[in-house]
PDB file of N, CA and C in Angstrom:
ATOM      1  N   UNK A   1    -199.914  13.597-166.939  1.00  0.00           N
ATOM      2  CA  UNK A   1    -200.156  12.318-167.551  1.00  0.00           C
ATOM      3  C   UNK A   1    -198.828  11.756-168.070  1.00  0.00           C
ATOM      4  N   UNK A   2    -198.329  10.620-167.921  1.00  0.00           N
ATOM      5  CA  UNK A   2    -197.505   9.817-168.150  1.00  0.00           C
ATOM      6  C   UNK A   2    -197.542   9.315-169.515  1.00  0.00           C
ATOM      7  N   UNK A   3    -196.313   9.471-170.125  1.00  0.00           N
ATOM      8  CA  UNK A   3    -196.974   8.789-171.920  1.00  0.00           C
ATOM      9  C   UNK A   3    -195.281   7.770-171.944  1.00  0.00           C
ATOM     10  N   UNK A   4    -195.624   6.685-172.295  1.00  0.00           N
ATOM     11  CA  UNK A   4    -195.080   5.625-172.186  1.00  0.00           C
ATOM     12  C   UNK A   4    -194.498   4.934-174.020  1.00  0.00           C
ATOM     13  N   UNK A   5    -193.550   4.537-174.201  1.00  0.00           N
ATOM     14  CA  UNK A   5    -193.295   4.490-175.182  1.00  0.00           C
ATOM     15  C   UNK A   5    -192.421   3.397-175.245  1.00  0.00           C
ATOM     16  N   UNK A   6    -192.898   1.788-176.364  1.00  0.00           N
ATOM     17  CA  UNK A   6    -192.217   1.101-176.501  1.00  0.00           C
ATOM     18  C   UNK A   6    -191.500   0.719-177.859  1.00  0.00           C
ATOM     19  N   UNK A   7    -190.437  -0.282-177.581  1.00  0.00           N
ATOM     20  CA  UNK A   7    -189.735  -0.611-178.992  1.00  0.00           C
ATOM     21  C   UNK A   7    -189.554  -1.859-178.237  1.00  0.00           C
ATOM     22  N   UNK A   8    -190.076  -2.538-179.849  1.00  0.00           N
ATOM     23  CA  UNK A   8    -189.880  -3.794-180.447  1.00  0.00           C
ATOM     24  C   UNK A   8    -188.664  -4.296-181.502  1.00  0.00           C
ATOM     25  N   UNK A   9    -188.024  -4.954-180.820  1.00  0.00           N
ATOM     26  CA  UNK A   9    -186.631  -5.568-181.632  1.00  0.00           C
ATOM     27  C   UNK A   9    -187.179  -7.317-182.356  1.00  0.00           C
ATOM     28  N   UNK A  10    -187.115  -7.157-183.352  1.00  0.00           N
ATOM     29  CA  UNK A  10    -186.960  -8.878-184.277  1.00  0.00           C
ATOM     30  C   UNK A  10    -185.792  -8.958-184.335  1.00  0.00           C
ATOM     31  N   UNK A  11    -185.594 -10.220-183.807  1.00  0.00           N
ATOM     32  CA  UNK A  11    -183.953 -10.568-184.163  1.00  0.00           C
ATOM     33  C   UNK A  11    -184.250 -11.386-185.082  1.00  0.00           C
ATOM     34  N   UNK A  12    -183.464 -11.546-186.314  1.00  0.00           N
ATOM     35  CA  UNK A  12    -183.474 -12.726-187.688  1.00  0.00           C
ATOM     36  C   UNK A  12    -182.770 -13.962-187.427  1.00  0.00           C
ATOM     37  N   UNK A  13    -182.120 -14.312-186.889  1.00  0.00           N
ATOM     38  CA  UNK A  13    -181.220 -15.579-187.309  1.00  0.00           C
ATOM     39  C   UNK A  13    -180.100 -15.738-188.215  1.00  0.00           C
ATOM     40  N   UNK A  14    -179.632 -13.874-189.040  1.00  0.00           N
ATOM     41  CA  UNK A  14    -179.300 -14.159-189.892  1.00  0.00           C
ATOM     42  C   UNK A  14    -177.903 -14.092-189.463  1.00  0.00           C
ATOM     43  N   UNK A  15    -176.900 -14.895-190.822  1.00  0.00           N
ATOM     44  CA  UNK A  15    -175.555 -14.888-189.957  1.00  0.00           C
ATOM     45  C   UNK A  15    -175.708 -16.422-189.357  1.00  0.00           C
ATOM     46  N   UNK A  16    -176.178 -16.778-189.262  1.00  0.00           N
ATOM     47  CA  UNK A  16    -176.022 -18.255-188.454  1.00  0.00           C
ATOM     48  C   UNK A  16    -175.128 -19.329-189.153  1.00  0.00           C
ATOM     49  N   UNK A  17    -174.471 -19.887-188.879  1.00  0.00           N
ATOM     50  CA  UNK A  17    -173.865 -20.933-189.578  1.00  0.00           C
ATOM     51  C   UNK A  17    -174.657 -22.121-189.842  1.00  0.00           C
ATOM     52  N   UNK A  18    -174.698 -22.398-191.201  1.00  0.00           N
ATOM     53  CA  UNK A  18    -175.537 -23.708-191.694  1.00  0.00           C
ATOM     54  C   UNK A  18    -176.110 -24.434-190.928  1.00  0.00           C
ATOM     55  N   UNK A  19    -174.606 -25.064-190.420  1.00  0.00           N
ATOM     56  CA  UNK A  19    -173.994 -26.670-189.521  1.00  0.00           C
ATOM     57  C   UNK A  19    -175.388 -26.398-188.375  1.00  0.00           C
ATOM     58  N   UNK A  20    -174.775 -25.030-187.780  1.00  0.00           N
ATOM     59  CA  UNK A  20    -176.060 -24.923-186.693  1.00  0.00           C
ATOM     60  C   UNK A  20    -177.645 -24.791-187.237  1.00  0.00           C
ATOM     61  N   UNK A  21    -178.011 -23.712-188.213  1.00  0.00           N
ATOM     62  CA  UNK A  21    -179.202 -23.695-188.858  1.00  0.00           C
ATOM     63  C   UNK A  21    -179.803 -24.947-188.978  1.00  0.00           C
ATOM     64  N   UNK A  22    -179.222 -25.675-189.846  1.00  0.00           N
ATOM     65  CA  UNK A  22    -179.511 -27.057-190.061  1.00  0.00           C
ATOM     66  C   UNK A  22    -178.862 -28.704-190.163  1.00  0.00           C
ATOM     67  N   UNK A  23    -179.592 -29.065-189.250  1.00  0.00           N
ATOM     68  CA  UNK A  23    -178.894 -30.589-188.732  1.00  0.00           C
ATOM     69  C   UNK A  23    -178.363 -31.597-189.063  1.00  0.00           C
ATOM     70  N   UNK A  24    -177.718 -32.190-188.739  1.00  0.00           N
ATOM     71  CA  UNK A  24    -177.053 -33.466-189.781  1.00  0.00           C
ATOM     72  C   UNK A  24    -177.973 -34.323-190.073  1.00  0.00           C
ATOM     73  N   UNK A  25    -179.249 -34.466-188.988  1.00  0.00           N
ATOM     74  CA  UNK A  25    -180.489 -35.740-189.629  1.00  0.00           C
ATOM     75  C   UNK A  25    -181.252 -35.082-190.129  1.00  0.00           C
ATOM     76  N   UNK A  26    -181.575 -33.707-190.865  1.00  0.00           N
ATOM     77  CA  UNK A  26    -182.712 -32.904-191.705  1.00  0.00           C
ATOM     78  C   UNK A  26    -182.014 -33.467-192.738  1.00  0.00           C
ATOM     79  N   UNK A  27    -183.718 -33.782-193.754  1.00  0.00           N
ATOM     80  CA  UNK A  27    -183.938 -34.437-194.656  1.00  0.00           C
ATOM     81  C   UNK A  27    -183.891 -33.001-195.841  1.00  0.00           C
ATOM     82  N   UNK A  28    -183.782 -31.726-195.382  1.00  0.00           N
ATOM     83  CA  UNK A  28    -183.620 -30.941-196.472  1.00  0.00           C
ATOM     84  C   UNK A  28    -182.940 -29.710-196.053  1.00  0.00           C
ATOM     85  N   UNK A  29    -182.039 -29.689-196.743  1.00  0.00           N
ATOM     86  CA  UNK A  29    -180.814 -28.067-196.657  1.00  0.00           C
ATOM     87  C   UNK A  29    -181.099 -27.098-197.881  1.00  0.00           C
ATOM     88  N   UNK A  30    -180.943 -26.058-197.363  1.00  0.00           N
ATOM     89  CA  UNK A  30    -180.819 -24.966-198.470  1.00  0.00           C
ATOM     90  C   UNK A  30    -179.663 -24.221-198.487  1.00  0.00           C
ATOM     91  N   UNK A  31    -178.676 -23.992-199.765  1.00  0.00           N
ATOM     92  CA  UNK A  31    -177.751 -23.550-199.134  1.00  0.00           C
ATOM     93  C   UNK A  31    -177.493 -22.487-200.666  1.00  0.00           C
ATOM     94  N   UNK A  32    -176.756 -21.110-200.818  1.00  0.00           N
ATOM     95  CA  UNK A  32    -176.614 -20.749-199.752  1.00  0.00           C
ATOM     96  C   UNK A  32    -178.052 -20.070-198.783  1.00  0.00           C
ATOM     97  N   UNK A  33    -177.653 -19.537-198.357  1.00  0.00           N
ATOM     98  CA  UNK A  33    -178.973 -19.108-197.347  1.00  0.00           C
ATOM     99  C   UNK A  33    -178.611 -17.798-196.183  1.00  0.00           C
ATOM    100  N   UNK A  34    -178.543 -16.575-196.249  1.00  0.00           N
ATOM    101  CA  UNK A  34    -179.261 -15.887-197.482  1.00  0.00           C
ATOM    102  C   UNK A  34    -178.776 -16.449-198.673  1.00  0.00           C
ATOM    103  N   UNK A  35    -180.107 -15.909-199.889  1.00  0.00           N
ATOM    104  CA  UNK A  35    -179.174 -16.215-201.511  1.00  0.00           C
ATOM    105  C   UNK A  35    -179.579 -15.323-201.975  1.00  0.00           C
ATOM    106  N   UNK A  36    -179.229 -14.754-203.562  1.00  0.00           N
ATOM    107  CA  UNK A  36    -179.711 -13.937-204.291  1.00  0.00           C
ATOM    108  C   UNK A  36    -180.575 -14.078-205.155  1.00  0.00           C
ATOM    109  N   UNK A  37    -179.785 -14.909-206.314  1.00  0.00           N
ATOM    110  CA  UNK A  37    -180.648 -15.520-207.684  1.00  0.00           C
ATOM    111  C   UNK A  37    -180.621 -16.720-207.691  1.00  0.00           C
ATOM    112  N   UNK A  38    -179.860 -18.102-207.082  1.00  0.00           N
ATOM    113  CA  UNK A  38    -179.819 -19.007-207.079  1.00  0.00           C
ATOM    114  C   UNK A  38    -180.003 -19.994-205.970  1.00  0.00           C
ATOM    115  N   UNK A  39    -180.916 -20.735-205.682  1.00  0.00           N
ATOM    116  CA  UNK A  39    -180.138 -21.515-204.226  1.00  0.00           C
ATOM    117  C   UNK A  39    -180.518 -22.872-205.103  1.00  0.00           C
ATOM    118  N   UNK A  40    -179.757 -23.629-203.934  1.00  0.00           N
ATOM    119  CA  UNK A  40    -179.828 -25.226-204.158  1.00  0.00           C
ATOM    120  C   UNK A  40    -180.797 -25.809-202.904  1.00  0.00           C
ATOM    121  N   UNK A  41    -181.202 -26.848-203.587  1.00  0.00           N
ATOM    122  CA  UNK A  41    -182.231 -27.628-202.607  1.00  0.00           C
ATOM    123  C   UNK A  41    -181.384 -28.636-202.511  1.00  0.00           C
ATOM    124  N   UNK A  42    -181.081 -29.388-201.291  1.00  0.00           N
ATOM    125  CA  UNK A  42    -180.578 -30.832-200.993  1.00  0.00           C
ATOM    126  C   UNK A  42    -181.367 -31.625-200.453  1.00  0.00           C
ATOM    127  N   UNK A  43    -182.216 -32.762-201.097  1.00  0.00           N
ATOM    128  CA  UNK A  43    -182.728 -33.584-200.126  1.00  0.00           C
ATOM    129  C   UNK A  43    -182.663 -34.612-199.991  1.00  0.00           C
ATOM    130  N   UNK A  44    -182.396 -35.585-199.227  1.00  0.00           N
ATOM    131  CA  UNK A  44    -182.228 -36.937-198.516  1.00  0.00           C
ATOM    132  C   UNK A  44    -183.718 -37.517-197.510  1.00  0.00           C
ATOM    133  N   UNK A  45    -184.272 -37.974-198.395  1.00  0.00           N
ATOM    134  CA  UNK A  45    -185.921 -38.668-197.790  1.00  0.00           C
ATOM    135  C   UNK A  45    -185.656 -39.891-198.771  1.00  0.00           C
ATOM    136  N   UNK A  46    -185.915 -40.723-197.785  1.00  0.00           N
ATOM    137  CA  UNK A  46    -186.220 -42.193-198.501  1.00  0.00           C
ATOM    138  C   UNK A  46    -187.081 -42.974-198.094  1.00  0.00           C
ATOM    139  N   UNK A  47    -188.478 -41.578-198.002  1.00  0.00           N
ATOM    140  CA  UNK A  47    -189.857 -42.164-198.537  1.00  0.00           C
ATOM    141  C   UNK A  47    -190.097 -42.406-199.524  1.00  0.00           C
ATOM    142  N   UNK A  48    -191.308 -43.111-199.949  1.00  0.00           N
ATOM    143  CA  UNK A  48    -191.438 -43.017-201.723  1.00  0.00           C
ATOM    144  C   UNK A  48    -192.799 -41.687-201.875  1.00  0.00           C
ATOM    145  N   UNK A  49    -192.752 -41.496-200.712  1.00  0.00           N
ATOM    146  CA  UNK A  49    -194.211 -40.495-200.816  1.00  0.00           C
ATOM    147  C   UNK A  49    -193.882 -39.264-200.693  1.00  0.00           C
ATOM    148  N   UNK A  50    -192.763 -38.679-201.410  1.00  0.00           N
ATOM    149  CA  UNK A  50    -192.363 -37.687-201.632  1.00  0.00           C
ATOM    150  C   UNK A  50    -193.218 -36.582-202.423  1.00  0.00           C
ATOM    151  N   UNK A  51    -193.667 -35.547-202.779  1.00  0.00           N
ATOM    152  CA  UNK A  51    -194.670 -34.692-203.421  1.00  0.00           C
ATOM    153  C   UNK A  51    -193.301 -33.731-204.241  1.00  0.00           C
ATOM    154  N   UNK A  52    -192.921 -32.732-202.984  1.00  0.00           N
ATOM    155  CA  UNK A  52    -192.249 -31.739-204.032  1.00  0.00           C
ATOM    156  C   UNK A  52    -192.313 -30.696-202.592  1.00  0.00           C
ATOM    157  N   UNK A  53    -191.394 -29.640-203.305  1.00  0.00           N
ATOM    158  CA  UNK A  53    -191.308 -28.462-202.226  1.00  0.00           C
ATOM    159  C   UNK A  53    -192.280 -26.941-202.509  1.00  0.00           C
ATOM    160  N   UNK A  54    -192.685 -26.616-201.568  1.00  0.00           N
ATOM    161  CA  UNK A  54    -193.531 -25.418-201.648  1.00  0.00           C
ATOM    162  C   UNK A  54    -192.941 -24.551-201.154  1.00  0.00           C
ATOM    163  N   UNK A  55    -192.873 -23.363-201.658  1.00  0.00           N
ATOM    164  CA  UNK A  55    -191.707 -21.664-201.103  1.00  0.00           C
ATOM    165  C   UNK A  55    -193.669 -20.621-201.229  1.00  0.00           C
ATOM    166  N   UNK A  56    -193.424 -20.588-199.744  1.00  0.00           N
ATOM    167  CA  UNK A  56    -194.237 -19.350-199.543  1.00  0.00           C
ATOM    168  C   UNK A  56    -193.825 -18.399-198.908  1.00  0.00           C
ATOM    169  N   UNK A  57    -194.206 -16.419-199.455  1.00  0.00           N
ATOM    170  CA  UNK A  57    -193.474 -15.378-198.574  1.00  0.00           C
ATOM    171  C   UNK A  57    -193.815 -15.772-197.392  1.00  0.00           C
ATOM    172  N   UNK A  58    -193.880 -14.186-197.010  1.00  0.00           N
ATOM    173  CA  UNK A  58    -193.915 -13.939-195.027  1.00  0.00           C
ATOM    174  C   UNK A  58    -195.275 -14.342-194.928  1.00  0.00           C
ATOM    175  N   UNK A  59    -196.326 -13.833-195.504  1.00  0.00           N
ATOM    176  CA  UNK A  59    -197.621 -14.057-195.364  1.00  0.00           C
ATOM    177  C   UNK A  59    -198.271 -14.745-195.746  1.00  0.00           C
ATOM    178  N   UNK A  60    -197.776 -15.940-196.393  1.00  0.00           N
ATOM    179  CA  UNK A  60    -198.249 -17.709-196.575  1.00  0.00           C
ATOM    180  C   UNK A  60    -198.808 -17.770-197.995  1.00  0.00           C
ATOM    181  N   UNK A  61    -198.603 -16.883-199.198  1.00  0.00           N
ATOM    182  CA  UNK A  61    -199.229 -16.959-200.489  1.00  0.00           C
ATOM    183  C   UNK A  61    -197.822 -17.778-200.811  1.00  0.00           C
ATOM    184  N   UNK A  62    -198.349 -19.337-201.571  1.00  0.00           N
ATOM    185  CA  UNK A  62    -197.205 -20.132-202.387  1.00  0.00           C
ATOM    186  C   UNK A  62    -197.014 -18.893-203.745  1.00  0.00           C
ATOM    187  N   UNK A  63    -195.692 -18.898-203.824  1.00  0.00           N
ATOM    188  CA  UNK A  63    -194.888 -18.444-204.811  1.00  0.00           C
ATOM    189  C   UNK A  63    -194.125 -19.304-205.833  1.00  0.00           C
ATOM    190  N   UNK A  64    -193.743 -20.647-205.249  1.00  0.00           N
ATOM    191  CA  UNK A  64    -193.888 -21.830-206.070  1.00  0.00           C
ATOM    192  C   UNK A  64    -193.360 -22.975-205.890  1.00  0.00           C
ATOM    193  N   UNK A  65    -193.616 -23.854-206.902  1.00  0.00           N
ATOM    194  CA  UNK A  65    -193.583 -25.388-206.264  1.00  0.00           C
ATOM    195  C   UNK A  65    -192.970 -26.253-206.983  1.00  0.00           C
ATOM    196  N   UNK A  66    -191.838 -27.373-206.802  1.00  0.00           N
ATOM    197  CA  UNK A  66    -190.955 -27.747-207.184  1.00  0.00           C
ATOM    198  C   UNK A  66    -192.005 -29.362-207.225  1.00  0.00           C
ATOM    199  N   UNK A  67    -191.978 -30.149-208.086  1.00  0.00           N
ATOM    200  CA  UNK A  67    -192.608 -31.421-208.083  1.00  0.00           C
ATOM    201  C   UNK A  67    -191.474 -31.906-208.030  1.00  0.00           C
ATOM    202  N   UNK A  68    -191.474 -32.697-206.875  1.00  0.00           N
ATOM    203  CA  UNK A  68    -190.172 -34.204-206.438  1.00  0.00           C
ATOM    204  C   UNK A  68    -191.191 -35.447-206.662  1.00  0.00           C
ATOM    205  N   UNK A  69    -192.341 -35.662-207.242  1.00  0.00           N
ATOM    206  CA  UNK A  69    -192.963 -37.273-207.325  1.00  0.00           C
ATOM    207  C   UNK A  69    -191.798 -38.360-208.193  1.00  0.00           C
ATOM    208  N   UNK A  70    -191.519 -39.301-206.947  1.00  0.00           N
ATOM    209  CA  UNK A  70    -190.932 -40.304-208.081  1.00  0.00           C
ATOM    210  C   UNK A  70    -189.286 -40.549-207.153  1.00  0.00           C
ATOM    211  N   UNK A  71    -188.932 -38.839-206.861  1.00  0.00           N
ATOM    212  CA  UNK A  71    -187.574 -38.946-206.349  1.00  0.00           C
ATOM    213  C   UNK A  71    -187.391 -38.903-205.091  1.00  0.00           C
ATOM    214  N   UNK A  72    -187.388 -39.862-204.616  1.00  0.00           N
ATOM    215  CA  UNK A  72    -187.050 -40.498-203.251  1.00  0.00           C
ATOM    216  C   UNK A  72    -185.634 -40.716-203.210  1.00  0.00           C
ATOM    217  N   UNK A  73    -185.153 -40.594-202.100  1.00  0.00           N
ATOM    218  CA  UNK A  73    -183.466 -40.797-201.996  1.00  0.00           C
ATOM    219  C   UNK A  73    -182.730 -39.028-202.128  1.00  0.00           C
ATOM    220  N   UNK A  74    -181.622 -39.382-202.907  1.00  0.00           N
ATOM    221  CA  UNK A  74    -180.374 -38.534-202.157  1.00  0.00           C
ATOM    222  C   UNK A  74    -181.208 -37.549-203.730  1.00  0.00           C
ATOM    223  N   UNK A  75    -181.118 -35.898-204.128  1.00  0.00           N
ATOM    224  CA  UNK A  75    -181.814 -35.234-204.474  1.00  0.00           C
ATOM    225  C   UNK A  75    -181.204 -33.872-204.542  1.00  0.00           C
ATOM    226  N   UNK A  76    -180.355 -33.705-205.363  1.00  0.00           N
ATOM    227  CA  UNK A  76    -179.935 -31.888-205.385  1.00  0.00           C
ATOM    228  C   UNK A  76    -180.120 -30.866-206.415  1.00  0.00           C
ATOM    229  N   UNK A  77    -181.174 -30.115-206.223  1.00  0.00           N
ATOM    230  CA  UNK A  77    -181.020 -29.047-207.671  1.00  0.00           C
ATOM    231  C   UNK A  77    -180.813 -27.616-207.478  1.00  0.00           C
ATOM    232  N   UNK A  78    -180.760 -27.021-208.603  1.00  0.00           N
ATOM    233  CA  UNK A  78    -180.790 -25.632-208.534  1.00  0.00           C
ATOM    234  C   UNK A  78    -181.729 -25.054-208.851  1.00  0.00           C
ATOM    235  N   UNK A  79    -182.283 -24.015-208.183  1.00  0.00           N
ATOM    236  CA  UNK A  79    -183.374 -22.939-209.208  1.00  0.00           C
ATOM    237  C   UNK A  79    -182.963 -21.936-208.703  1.00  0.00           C
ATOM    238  N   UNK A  80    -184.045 -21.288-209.687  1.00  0.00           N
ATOM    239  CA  UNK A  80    -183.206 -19.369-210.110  1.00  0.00           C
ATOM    240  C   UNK A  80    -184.579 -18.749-209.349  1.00  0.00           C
ATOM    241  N   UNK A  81    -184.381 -17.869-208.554  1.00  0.00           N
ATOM    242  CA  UNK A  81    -185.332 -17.325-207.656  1.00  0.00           C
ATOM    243  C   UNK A  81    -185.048 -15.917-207.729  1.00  0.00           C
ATOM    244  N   UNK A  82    -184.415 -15.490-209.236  1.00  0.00           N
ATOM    245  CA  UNK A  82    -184.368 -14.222-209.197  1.00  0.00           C
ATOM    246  C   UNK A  82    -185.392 -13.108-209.366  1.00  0.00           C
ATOM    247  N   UNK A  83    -186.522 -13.987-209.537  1.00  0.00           N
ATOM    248  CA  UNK A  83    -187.787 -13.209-210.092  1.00  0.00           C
ATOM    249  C   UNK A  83    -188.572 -12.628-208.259  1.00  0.00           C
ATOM    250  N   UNK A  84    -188.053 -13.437-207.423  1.00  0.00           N
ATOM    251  CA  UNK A  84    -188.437 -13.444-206.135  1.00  0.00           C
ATOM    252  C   UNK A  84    -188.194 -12.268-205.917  1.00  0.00           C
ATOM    253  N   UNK A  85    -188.937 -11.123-205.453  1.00  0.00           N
ATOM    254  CA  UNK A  85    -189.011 -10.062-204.375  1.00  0.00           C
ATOM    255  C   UNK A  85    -187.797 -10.417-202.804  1.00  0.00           C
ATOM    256  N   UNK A  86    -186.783  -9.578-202.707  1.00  0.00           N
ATOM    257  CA  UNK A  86    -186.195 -10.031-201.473  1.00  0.00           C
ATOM    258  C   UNK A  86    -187.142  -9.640-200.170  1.00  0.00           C
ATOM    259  N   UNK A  87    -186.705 -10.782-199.204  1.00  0.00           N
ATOM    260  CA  UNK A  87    -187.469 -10.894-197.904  1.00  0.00           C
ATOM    261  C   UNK A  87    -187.595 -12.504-197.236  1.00  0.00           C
ATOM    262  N   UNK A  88    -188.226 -12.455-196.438  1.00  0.00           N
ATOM    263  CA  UNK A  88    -187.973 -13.867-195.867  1.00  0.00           C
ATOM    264  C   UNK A  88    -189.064 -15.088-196.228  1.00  0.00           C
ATOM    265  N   UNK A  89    -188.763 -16.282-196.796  1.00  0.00           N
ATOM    266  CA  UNK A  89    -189.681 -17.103-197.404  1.00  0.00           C
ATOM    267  C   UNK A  89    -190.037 -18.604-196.473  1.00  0.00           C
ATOM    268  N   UNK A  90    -190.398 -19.380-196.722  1.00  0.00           N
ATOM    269  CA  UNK A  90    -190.490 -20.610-195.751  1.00  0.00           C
ATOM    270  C   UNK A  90    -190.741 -21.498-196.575  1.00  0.00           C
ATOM    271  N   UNK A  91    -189.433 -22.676-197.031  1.00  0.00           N
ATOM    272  CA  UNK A  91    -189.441 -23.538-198.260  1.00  0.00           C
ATOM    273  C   UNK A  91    -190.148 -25.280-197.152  1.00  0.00           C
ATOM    274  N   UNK A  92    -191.026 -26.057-197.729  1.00  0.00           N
ATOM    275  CA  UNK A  92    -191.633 -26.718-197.037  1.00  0.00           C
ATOM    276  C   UNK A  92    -191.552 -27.668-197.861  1.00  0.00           C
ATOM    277  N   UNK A  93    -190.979 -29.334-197.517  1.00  0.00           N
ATOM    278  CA  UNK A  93    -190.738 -30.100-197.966  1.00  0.00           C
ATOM    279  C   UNK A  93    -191.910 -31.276-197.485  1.00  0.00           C
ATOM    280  N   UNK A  94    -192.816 -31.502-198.598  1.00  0.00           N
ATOM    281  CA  UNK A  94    -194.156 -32.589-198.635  1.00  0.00           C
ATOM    282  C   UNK A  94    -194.082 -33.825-198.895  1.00  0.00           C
ATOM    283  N   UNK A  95    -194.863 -34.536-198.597  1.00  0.00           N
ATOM    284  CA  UNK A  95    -194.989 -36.090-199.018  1.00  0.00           C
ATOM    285  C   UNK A  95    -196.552 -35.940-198.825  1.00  0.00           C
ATOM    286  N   UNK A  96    -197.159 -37.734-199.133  1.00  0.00           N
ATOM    287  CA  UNK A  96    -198.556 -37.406-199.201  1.00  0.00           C
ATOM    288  C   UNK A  96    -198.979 -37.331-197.888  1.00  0.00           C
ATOM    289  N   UNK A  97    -198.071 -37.133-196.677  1.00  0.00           N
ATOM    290  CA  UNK A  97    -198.994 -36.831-195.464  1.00  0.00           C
ATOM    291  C   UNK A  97    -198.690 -35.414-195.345  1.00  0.00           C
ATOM    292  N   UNK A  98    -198.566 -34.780-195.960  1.00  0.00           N
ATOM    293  CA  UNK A  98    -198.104 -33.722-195.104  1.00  0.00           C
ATOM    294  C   UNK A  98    -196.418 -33.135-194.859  1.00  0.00           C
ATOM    295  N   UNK A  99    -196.633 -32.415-194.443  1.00  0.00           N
ATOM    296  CA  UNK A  99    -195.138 -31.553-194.541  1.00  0.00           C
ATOM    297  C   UNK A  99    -194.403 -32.374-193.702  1.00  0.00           C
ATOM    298  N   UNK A 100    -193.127 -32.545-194.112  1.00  0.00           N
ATOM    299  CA  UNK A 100    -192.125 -33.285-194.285  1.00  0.00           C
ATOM    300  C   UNK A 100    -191.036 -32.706-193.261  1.00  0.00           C
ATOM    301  N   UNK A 101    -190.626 -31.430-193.064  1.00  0.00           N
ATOM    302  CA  UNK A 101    -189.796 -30.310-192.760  1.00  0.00           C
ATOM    303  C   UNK A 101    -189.602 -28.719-193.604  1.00  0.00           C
ATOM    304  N   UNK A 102    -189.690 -27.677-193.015  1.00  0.00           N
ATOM    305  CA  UNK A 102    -189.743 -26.777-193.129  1.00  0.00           C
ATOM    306  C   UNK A 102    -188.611 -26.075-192.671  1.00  0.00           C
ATOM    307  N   UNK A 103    -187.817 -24.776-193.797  1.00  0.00           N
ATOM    308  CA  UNK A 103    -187.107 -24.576-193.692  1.00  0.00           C
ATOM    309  C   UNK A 103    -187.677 -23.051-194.143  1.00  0.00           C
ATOM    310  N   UNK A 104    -186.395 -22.297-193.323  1.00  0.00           N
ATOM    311  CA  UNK A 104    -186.897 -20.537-193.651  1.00  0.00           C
ATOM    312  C   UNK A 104    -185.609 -20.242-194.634  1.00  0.00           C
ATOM    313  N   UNK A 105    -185.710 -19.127-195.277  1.00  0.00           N
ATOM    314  CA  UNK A 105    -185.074 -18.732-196.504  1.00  0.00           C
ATOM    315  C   UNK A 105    -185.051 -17.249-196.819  1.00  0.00           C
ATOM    316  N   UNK A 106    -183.952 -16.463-196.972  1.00  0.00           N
ATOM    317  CA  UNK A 106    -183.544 -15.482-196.867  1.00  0.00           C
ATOM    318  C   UNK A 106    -183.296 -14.729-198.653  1.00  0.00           C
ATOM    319  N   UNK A 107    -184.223 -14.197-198.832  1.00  0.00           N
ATOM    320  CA  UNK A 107    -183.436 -13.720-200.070  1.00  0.00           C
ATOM    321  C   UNK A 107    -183.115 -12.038-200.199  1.00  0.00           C
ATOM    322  N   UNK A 108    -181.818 -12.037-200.648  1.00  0.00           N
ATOM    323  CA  UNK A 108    -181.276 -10.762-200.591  1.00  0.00           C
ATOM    324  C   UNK A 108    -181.592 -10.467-202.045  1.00  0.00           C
ATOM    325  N   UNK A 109    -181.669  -9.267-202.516  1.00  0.00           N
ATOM    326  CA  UNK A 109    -181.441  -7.937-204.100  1.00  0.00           C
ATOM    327  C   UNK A 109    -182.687  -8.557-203.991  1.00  0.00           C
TER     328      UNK A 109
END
């Protein structure tokens, strides 16, 4: 009898340079990316139907949510995401239709 044995490789993305990660017409950057305790959100939407950003882990439970109502236009802050478990997250930028752009997020320690 023949016994057969496979391996599965995930490649991450990680290591990528920004510029390439993310585009000159995306309406939202995260940088740095991986991060540890801090990243910055950059966003440039000049809808007025802006909501706010949602960070959920690998397996789609929100971990939390940034309210942007009101701030439309150019948009940069910081938060502390040191309480975050490291692993890979997916930060999702809303308005009232619906997600806006989605971005993946790396946190290291």
């Amino acid at each position: 009898m023949k016994k057969w044995a496979f391996i599965v490789f995930l490649v991450l993305g990680i290591g990528l340079s920004e510029s390439f990660a993310q585009s000159d017409s995306s309406a939202f950057y995260i940088s740095p990316n991986p991060v540890e305790d801090d990243v910055t959100l950059r966003i440039n939407y000049a809808g007025k139907d802006i909501k706010g950003v949602r960070i959920y882990d690998i397996i789609g439970k929100e971990v939390s949510f940034i309210d942007l109502t009101g701030k439309a236009g150019r948009t940069e802050l910081t938060i502390d995401i040191s309480a975050l478990r490291p692993g890979i997250y997916f930060c999702n930028l809303y308005s009232d239709r619906g997600i806006i752009e989605s971005r993946k997020m790396i946190k290291n320690k």
